[in-house]
Protein backbone atom coordinates (compact mmCIF):
# COMPACT_ATOMS: atom_id res chain seq x y z
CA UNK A 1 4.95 -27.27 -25.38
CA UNK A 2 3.26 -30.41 -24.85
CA UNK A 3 1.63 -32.09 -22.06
CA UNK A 4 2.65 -34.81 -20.01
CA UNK A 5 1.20 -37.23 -17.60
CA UNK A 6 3.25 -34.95 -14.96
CA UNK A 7 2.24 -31.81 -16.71
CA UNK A 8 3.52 -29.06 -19.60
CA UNK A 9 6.92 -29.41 -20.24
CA UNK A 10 8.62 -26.27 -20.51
CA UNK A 11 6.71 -22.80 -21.11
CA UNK A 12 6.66 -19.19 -19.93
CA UNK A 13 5.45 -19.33 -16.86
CA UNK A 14 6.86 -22.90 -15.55
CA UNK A 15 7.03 -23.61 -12.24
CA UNK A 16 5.48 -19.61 -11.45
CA UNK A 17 2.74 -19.64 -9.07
CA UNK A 18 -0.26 -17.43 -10.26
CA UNK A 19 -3.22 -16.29 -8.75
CA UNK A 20 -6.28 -15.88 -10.27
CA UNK A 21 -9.60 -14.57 -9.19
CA UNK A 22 -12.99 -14.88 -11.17
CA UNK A 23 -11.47 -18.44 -12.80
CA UNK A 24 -14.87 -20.59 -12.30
CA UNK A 25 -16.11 -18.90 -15.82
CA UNK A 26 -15.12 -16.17 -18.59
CA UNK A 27 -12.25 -14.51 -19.18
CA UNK A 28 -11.01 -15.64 -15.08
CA UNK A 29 -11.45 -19.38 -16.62
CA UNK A 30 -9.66 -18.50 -20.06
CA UNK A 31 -6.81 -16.91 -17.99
CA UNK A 32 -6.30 -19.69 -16.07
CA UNK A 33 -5.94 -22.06 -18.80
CA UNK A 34 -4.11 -19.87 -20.61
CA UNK A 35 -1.34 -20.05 -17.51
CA UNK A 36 -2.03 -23.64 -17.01
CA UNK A 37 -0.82 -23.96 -20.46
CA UNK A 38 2.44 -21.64 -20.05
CA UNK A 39 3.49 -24.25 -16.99
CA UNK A 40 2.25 -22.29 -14.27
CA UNK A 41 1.44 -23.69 -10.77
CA UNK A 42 -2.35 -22.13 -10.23
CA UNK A 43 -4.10 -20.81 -7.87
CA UNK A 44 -7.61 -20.19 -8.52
CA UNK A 45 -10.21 -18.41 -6.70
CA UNK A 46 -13.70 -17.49 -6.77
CA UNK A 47 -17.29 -17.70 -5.19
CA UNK A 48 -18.38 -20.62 -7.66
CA UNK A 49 -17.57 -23.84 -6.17
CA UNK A 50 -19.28 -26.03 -9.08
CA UNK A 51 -17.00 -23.58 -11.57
CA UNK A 52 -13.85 -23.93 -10.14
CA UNK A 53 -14.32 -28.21 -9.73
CA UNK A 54 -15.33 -27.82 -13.44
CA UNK A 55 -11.66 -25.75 -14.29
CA UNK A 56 -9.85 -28.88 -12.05
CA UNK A 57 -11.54 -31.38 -14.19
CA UNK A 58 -11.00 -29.59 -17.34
CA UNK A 59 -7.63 -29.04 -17.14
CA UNK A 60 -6.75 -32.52 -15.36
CA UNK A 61 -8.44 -34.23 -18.45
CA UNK A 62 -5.74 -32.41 -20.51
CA UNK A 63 -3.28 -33.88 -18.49
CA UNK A 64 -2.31 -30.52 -16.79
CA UNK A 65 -1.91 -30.02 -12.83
CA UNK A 66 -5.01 -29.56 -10.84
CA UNK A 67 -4.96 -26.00 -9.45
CA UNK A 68 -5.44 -25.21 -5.70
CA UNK A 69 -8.84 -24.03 -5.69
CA UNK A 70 -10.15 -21.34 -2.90
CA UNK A 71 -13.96 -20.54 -3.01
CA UNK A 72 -14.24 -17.34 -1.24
CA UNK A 73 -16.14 -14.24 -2.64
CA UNK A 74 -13.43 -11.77 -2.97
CA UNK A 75 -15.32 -8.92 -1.42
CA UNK A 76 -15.39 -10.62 2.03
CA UNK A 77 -12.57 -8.90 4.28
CA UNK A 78 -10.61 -12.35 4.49
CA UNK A 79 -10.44 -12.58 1.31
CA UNK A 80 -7.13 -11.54 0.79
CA UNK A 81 -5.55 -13.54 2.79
CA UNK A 82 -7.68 -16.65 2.29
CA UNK A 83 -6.36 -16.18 -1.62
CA UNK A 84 -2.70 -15.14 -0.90
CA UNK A 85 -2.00 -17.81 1.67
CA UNK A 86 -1.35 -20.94 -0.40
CA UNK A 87 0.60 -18.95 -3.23
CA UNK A 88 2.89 -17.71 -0.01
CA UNK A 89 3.62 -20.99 1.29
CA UNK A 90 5.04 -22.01 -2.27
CA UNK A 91 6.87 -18.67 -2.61
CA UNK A 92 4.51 -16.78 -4.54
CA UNK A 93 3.02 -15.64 -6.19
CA UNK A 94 4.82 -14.45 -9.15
CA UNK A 95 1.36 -13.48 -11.30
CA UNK A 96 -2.27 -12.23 -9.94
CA UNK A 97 -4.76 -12.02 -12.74
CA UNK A 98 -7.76 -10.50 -10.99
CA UNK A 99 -11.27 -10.71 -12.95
CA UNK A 100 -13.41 -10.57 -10.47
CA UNK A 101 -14.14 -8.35 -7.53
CA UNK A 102 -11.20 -5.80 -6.47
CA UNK A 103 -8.88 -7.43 -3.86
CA UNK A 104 -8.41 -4.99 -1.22
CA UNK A 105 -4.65 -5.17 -1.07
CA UNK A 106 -4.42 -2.89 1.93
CA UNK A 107 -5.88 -5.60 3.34
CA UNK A 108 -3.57 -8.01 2.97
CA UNK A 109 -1.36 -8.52 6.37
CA UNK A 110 1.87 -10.35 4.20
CA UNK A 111 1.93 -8.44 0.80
CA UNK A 112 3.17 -10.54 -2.10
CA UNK A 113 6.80 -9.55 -2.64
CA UNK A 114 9.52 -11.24 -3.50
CA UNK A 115 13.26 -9.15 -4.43
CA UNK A 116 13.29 -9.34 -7.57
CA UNK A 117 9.83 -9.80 -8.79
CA UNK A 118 8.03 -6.76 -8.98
CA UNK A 119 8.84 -4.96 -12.36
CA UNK A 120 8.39 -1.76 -13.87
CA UNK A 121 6.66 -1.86 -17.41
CA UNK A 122 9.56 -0.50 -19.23
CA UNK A 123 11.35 -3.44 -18.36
């Protein structure tokens, strides 16, 4: 896979909308290259504003998409739904890496599911 001026061509996750929290630094930020990489449409969250305009400029100057970025700490009660909502309106999300603080998914007034989507590990 190589990228374009549009983006990767190809790759595992193309065209998959993933979450991930704790992406302004660490193993949140490696994920979310990682995905960016594999063609995913990102969404990444976290509490670091500088960190997460750092991952956008990062991955833009590798000719990847810029990810829609949510600072939120994802302790607040909103939190949930502040992260879910833009992976919903584009019919996600397929992946949610979560590195930072737990998301309360009771919480969460639309849960994330999709027929089809939600797999066992044995499959």
């Amino acid at each position: 896979m190589t990228p374009t001026s549009s983006g990767p061509v190809g790759g595992v996750l193309a065209g998959r909308i993933c979450i991930v929290t704790g992406a302004a630094a660490g193993i949140g930020r490696a994920i979310a290259r990682l995905f960016a990489r594999a063609g995913a449409v990102l969404v990444v969250a976290d509490r670091d504003a500088e960190g997460l305009a750092s991952l956008d400029a990062a991955l833009v100057a590798e000719s990847w998409p810029a990810p829609v970025r949510i600072v939120v700490d994802a302790t607040d009660p909103d939190a949930p739904a502040r992260i879910l909502a833009p992976a919903l309106a584009r019919g996600g999300p397929d992946v949610l890496s979560t590195t930072s603080a737990p998301i309360p998914y009771a919480r969460c007034s639309t849960p994330p599911t999709r027929p089809g989507t939600l797999r066992s590990r044995s499959t």
